[in-house]
Structure formats: C-alpha cells, structure tokens
N, C-alpha and C. Protein backbone atom coordinates (compact mmCIF):
# COMPACT_ATOMS: atom_id res chain seq x y z
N UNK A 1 0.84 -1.18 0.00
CA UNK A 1 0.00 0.00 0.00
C UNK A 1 0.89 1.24 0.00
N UNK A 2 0.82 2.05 -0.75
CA UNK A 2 1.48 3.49 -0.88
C UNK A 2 1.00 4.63 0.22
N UNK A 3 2.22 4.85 0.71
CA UNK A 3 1.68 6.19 1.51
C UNK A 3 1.29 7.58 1.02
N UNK A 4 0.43 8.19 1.51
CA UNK A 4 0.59 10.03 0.56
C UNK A 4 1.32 10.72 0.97
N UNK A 5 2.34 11.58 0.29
CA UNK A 5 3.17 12.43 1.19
C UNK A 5 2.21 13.36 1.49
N UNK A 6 2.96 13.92 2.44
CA UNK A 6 1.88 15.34 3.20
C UNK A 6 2.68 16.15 2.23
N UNK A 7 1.84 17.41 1.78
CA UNK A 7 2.45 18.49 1.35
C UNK A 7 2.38 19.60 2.28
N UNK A 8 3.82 19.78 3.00
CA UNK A 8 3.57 20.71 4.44
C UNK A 8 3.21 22.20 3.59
N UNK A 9 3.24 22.78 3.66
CA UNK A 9 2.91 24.04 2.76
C UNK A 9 0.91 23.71 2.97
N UNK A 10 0.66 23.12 1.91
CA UNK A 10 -0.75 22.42 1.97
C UNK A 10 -1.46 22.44 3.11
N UNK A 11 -0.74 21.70 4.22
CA UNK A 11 -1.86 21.61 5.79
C UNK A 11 -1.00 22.71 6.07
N UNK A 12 -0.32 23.52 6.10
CA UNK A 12 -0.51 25.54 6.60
C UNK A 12 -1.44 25.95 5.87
N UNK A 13 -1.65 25.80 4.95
CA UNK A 13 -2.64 26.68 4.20
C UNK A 13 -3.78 26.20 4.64
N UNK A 14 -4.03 25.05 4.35
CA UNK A 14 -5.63 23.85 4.89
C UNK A 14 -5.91 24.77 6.13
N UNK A 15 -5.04 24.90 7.23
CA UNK A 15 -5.08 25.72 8.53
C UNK A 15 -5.92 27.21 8.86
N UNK A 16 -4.53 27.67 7.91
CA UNK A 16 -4.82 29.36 7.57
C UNK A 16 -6.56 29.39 6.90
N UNK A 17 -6.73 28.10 5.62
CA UNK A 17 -8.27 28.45 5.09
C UNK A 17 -9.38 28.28 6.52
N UNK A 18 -9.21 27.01 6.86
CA UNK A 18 -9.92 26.87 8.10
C UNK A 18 -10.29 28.15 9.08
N UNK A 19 -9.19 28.97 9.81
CA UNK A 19 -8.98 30.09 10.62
C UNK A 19 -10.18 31.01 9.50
N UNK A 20 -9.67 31.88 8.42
CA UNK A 20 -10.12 32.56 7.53
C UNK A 20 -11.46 32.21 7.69
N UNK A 21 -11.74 31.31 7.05
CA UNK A 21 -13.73 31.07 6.82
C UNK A 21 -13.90 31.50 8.43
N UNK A 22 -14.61 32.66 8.37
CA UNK A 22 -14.86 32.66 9.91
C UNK A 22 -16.32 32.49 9.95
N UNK A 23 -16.91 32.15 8.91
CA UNK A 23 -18.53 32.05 9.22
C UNK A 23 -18.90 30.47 8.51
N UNK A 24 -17.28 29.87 8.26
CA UNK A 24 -17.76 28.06 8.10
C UNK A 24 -18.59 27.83 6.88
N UNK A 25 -18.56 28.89 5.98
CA UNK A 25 -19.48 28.15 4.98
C UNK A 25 -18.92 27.69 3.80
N UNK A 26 -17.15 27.40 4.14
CA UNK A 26 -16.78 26.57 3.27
C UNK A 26 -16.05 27.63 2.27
N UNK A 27 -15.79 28.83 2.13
CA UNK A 27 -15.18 29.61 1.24
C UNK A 27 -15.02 31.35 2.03
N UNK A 28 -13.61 31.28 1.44
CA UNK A 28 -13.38 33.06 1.74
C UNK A 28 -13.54 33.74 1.02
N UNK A 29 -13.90 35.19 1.91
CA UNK A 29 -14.47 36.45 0.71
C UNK A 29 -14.12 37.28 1.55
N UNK A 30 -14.51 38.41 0.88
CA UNK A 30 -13.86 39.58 1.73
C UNK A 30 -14.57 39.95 3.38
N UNK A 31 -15.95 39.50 4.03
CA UNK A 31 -16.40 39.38 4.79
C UNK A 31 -15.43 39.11 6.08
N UNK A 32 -15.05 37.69 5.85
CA UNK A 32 -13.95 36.83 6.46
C UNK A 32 -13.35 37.41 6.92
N UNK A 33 -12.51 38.84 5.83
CA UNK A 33 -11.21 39.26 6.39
C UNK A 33 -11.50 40.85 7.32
N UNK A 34 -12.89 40.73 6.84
CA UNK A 34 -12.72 42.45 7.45
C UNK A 34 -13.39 41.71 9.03
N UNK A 35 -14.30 40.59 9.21
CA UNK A 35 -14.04 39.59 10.44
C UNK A 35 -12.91 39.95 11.52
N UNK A 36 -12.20 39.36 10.69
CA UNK A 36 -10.92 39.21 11.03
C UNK A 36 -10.19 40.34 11.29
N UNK A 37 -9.76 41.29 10.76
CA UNK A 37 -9.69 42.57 10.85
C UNK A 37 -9.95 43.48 12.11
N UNK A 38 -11.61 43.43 12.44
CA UNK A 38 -12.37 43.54 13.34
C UNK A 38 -12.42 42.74 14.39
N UNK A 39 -11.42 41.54 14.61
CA UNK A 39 -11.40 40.82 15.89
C UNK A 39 -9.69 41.12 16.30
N UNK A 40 -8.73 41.85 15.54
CA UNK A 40 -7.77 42.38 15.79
C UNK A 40 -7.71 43.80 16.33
N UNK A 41 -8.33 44.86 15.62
CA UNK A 41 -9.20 46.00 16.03
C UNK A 41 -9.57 46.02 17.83
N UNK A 42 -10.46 44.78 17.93
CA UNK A 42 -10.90 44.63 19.85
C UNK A 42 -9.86 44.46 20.67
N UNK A 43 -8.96 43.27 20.09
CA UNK A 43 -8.59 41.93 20.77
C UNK A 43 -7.13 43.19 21.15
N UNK A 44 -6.54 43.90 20.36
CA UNK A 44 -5.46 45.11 20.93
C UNK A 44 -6.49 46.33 21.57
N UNK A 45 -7.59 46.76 21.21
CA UNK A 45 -7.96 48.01 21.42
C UNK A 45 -7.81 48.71 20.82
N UNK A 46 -7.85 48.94 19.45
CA UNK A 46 -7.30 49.85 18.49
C UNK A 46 -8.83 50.44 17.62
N UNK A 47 -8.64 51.53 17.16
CA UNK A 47 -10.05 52.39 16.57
C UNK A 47 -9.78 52.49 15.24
N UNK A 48 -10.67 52.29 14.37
CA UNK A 48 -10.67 52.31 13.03
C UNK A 48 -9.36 53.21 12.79
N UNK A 49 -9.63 54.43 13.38
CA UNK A 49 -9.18 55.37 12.63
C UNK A 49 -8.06 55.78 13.25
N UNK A 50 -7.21 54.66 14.01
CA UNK A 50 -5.84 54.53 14.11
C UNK A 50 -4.82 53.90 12.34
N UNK A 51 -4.22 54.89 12.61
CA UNK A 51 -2.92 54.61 11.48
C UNK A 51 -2.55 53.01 11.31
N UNK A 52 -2.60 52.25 12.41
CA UNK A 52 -2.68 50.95 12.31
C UNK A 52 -3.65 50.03 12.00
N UNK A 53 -4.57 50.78 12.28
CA UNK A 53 -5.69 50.32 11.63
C UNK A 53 -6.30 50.44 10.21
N UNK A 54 -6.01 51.19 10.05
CA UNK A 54 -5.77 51.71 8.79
C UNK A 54 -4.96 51.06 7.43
N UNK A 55 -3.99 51.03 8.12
CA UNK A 55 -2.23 50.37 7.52
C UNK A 55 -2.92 48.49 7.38
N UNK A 56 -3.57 47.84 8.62
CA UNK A 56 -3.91 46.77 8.32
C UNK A 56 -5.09 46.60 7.22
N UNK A 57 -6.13 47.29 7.04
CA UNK A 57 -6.87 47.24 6.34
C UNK A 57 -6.57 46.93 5.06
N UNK A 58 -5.82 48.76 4.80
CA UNK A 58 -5.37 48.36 3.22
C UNK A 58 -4.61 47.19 2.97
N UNK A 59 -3.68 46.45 3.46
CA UNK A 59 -2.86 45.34 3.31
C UNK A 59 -3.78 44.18 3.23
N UNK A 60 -5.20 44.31 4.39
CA UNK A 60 -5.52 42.95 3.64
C UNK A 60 -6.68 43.07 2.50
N UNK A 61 -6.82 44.44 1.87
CA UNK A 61 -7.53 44.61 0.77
C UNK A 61 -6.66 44.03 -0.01
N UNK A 62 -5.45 44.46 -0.63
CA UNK A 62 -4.37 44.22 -1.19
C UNK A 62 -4.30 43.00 -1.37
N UNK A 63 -3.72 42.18 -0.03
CA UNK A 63 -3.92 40.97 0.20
C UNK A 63 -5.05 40.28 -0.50
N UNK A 64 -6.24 40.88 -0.96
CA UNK A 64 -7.37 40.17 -0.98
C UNK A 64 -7.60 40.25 -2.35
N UNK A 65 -7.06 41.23 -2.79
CA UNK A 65 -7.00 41.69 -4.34
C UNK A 65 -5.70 40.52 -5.44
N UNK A 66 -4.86 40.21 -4.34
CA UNK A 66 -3.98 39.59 -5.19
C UNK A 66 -3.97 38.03 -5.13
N UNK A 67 -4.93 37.75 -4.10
CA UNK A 67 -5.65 36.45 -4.15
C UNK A 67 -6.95 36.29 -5.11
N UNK A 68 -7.42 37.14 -5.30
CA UNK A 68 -8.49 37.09 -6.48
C UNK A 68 -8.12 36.60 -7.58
N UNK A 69 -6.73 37.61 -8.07
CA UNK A 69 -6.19 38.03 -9.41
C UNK A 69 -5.56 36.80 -9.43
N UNK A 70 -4.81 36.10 -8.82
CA UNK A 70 -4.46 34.86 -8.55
C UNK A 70 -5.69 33.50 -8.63
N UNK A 71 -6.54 33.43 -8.56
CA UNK A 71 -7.21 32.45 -8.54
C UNK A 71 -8.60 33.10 -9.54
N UNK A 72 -8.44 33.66 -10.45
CA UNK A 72 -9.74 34.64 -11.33
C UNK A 72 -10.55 34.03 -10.52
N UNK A 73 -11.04 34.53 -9.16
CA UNK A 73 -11.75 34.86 -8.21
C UNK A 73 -12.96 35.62 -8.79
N UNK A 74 -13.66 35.29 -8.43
CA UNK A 74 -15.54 36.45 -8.26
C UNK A 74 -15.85 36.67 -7.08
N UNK A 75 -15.55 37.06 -6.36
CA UNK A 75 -15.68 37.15 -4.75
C UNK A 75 -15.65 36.70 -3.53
N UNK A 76 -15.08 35.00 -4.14
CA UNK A 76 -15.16 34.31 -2.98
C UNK A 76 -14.02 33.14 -3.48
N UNK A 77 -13.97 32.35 -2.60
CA UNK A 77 -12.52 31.16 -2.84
C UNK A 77 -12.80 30.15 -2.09
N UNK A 78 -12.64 28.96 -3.59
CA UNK A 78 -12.94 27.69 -2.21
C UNK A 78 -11.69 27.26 -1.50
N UNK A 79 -11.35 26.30 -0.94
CA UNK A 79 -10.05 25.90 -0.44
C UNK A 79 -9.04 25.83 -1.81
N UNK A 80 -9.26 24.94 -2.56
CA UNK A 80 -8.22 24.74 -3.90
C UNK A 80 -8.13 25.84 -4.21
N UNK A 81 -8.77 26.92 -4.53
CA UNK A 81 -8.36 28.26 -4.98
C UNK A 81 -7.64 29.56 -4.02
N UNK A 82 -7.96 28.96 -2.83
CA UNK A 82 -7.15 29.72 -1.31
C UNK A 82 -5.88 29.14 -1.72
N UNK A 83 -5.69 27.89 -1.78
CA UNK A 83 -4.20 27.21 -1.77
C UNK A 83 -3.59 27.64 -3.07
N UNK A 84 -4.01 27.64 -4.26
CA UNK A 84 -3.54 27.86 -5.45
C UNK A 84 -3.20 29.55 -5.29
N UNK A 85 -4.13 30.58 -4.98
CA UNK A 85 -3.60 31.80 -4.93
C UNK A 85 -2.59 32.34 -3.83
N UNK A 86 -2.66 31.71 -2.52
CA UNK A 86 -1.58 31.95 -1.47
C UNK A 86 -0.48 31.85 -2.17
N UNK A 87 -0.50 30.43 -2.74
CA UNK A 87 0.66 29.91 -3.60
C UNK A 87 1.73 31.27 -4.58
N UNK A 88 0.74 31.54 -5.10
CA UNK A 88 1.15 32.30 -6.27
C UNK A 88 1.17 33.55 -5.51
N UNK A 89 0.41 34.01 -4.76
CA UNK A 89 0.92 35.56 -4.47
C UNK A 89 1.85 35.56 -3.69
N UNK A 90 2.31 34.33 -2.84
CA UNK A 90 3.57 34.35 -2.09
C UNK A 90 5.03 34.80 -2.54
N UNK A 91 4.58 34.80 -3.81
CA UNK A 91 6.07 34.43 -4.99
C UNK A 91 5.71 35.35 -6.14
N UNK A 92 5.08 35.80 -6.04
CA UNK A 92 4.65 36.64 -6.68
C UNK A 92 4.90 38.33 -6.66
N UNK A 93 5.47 39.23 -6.20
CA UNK A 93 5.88 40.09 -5.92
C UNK A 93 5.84 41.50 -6.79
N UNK A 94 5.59 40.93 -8.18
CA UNK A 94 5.31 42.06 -8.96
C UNK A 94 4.56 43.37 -8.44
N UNK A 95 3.22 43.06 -7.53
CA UNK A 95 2.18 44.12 -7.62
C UNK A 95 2.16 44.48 -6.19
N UNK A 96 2.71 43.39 -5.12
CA UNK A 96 2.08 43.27 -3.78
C UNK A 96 3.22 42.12 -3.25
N UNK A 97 4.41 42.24 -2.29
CA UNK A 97 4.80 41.91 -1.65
C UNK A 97 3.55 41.37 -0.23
N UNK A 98 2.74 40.48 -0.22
CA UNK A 98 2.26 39.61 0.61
C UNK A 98 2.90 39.24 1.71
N UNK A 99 3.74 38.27 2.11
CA UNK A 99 4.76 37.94 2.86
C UNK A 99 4.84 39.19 4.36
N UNK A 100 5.82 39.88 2.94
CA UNK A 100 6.68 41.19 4.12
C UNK A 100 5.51 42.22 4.03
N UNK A 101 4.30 42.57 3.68
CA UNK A 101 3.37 44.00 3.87
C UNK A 101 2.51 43.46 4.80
N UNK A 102 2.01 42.49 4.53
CA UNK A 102 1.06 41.88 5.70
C UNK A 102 1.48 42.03 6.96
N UNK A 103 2.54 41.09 6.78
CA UNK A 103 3.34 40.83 8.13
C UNK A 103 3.81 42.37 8.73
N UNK A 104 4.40 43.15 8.21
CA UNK A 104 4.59 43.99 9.37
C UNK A 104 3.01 45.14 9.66
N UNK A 105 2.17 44.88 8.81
CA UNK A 105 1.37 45.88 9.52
C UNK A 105 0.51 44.97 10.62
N UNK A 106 0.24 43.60 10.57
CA UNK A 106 0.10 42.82 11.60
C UNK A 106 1.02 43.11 12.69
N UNK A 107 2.25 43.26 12.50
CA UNK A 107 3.06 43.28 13.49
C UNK A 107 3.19 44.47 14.38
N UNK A 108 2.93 45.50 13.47
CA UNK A 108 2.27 46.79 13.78
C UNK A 108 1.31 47.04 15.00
N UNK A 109 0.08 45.92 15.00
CA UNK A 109 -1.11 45.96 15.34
C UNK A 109 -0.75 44.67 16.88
N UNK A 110 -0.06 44.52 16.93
CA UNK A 110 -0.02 43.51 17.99
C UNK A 110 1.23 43.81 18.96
N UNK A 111 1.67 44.79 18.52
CA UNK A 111 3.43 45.65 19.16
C UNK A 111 2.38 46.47 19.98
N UNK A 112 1.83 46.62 20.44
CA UNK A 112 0.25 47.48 21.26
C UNK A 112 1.32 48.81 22.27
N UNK A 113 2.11 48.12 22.81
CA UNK A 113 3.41 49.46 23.73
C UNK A 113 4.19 50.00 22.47
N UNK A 114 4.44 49.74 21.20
CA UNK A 114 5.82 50.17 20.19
C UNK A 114 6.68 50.31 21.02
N UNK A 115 7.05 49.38 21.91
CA UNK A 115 8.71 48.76 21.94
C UNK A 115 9.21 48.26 20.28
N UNK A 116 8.25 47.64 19.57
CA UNK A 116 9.39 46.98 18.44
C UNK A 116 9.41 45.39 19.12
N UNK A 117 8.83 45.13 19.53
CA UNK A 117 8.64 43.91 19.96
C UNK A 117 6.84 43.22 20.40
N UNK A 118 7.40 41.78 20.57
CA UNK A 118 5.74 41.17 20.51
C UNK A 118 5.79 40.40 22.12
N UNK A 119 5.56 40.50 23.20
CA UNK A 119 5.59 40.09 24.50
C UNK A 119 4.49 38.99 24.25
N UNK A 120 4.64 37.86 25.46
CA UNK A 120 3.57 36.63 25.73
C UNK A 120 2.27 37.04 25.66
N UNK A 121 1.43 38.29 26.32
CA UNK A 121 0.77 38.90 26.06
C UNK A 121 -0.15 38.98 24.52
N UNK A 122 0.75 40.09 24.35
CA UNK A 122 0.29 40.34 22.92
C UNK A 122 0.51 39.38 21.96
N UNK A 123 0.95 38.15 22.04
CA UNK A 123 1.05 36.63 21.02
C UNK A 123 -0.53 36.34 21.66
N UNK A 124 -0.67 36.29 22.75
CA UNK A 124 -1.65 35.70 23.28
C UNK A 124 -3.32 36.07 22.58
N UNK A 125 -2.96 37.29 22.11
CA UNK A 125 -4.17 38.11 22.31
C UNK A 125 -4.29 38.05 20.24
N UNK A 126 -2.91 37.40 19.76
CA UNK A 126 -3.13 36.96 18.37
C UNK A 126 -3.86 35.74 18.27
N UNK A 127 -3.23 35.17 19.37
CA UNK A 127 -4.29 33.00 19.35
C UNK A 127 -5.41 33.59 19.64
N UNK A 128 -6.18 34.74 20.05
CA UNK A 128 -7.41 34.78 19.84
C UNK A 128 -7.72 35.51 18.89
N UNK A 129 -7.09 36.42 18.22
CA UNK A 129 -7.69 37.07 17.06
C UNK A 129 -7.96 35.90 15.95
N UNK A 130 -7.60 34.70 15.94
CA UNK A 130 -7.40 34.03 14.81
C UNK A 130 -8.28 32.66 15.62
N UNK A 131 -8.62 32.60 16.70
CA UNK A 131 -9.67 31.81 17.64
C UNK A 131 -8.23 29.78 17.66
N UNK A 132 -7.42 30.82 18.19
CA UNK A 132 -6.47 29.28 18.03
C UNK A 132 -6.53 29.03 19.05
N UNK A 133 -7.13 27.76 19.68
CA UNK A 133 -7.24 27.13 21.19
C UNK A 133 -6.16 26.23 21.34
N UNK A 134 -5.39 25.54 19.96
CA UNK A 134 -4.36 24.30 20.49
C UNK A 134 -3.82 24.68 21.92
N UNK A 135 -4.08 23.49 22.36
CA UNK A 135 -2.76 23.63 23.43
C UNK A 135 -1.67 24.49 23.51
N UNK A 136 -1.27 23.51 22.23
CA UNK A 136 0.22 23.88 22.06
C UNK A 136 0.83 24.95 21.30
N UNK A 137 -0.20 26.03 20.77
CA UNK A 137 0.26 26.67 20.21
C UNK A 137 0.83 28.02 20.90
N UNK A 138 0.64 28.37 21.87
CA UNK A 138 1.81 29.28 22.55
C UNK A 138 2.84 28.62 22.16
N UNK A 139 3.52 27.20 22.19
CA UNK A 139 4.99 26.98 22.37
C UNK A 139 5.36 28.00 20.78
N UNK A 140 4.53 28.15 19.93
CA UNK A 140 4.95 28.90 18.43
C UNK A 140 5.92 30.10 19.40
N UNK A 141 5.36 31.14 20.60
CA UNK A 141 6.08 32.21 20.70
C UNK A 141 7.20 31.88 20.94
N UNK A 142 7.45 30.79 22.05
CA UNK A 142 9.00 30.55 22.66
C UNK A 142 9.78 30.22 21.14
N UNK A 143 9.13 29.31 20.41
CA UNK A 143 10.25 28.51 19.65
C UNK A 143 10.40 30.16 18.44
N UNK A 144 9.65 30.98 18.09
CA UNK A 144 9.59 32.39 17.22
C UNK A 144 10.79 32.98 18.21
N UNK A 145 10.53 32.90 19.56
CA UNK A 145 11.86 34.08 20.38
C UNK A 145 13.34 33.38 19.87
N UNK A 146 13.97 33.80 18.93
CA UNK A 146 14.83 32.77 18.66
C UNK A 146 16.34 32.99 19.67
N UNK A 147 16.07 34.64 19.68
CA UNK A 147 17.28 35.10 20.99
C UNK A 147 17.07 34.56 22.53
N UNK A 148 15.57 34.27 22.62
CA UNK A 148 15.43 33.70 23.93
C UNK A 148 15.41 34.93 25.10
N UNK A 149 15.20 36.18 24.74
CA UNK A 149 14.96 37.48 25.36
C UNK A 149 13.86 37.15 25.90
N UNK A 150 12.52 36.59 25.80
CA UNK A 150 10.94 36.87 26.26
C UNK A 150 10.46 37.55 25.19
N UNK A 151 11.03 38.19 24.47
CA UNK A 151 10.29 38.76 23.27
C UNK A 151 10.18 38.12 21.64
N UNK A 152 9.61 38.46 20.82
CA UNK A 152 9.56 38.41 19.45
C UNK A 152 9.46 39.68 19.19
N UNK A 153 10.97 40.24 18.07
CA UNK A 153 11.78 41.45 17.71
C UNK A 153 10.63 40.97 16.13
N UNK A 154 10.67 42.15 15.44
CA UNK A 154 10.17 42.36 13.93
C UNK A 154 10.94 41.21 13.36
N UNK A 155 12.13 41.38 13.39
CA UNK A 155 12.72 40.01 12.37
C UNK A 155 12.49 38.99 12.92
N UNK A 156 11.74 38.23 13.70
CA UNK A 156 11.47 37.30 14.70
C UNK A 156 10.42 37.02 13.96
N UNK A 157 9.42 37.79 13.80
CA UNK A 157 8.06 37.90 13.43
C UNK A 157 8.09 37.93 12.36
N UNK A 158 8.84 38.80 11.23
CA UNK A 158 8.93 38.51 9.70
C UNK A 158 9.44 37.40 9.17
N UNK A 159 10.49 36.47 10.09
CA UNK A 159 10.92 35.44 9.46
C UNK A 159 9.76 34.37 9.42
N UNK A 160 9.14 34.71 11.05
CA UNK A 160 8.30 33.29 10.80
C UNK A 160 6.79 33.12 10.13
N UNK A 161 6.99 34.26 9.39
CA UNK A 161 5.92 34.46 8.48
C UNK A 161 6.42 33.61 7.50
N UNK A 162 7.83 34.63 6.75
CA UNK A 162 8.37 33.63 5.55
C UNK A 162 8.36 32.42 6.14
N UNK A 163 8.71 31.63 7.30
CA UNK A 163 8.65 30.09 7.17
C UNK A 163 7.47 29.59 6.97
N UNK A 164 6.09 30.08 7.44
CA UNK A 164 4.76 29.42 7.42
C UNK A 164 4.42 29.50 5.84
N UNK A 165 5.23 30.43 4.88
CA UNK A 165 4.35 30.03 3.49
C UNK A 165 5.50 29.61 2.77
N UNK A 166 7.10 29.52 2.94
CA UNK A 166 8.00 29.07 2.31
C UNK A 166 9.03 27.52 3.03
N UNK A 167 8.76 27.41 3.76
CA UNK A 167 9.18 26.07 4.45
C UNK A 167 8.31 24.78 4.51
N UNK A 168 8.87 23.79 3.98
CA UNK A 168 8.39 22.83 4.01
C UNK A 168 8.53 21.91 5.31
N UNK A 169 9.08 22.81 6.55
CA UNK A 169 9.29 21.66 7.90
C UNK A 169 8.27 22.32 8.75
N UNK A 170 7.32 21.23 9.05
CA UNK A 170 5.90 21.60 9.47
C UNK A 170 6.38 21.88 11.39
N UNK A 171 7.76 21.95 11.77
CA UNK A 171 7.98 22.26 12.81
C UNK A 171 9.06 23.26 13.06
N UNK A 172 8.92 24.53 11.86
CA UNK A 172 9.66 25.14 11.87
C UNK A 172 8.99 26.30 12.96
N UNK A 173 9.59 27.45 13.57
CA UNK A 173 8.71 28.49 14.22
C UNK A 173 7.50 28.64 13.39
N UNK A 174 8.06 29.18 12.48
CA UNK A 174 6.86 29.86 11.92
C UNK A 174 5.67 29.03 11.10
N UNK A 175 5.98 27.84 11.77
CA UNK A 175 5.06 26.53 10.90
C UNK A 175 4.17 26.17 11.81
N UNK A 176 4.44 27.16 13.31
CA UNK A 176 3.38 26.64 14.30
C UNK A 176 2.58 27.81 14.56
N UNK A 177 2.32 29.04 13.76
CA UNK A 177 1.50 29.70 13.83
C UNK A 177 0.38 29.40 14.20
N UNK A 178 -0.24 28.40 13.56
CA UNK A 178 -1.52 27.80 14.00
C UNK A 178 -1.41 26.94 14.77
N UNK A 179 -0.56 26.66 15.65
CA UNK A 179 -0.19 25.30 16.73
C UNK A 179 0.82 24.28 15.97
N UNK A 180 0.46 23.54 16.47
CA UNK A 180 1.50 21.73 15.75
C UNK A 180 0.20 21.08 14.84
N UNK A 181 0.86 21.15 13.46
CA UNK A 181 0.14 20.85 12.16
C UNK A 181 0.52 19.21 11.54
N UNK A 182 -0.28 18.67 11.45
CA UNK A 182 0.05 17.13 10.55
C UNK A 182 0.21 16.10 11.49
N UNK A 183 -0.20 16.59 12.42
CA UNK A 183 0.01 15.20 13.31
C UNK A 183 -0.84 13.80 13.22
C-alpha cells in the first residue's frame, strides 16, 4: 500500500483556510477578512481610525486583491483556490509583496506598547484574534523568540511568516502559527 506524502505548505494553508472562513461556509471572501480585521481592532484596542488600523486594512484589501487576481476569483474562494492563490501571491511580488506587507502591519497591530517587539501577552491576544485554542500553540512564541529574550523582535516575526508560506518543515517556528500541524 502506498503512503501520501503530506504536502507541508498544503496543511498551513488547509489551517490558515480553516482560521479565515470565519462564518464556516466553506469559502473566503472579503467578509472573512474584514471579520478578522475587526477581531484584531478589539482583541489590541485599536479604533478604526488609528494609522494601524488603517495600515492593516489596506494590506488585507491588497492581500485580498492579489488572491483574487491569482485564482480569477468572483468574490469568494474555495479551499483549492485559497491554496492555489496563497501559492502564487507568495512568490509573486510584482504588484504586492504579501509575505513582508502583511506581516509587518500585523506586526504593527499587535506591538500594542511600540517597543518593536511582541511580549507573551500580545502573542496571546493573536491565538485569539485568529480563535487558536491548540494547546500547544503558545509553544509557536517561545520557539519564534529565537534570541530567547521573552520577546519576538520584527525580524522574529517577519521570518516566521516567511517560514509558514516558504518552508516545508511543518515544525519550523513559523510553521506553528496555528499550533502543531500534521500530526
């Protein structure tokens, strides 16, 4: 009998689609993200009409625009077309750096003191913007602190972005964003 390989990339994304559908009906649209958006907005305390708020918005319009254009989208995306456009806008860079724009205005939005850093706290208050109960997914902050300070520095946080959509080791930091995947 043949085994299937896992395609780690695949169950991050399977993950990330899961998180995204925030109303479960099986496909993302722009609803989802302004959701989402709006449970980052509470979950720091931040007002529309903060600069960070702001700064996140447009990024995940952007974001949302280059997943369309990526998957000739009509307003919505099933999983195969979430995975196929992540895919492509990851690597994709012509119009919209994805990766690195997302990531720091997220990072932006969860730095809540602007030290320039992400404390246990404010990781904490991301596993709920994104409704992540694993167990185990705090261990993502320790194994992200790679200096072992108590904190996650911007390059801490930007790398383990690039690992969750460019690494294929489903136990890299940034592969446990969503907790421990493929088990």
């Amino acid at each position: 009998m043949a085994t299937a390989t896992l395609d780690p990339i695949a169950v991050k994304l399977d993950a990330m689609f899961n998180a995204t559908d925030s109303d479960g009906d099986g496909y993302v649209d722009w609803s989802d993200y302004q959701r989402i958006i709006d449970r980052y907005l509470s979950a720091y305390n931040i007002s529309r009409e903060d600069r960070r708020a702001q700064a996140l918005t447009a990024m995940y319009q952007m974001y949302w625009m280059e997943l369309l254009r990526h998957a000739d989208g009509t307003g919505r995306l099933d999983k195969e077309q979430y995975h196929h456009a992540n895919r492509a806008a990851s690597v994709d860079i012509s119009r919209f750096n994805m990766v690195e724009g997302l990531s720091h205005a997220i990072f932006d939005v969860m730095d809540i003191d602007g030290g320039n850093t992400i404390s246990k706290d404010e990781f904490q208050r991301y596993l709920k913007v994104w409704d992540i109960t694993s167990p185990d997914a705090v261990e993502a902050f320790h194994e992200m602190d790679l200096d072992g300070d108590g904190t996650i520095s911007r390059h801490e946080f930007i790398r383990a972005v690039r690992e969750f959509f460019y690494s294929p080791n489903l136990n890299s930091p940034g592969s446990l964003l969503f907790g421990h995947l493929g088990r």
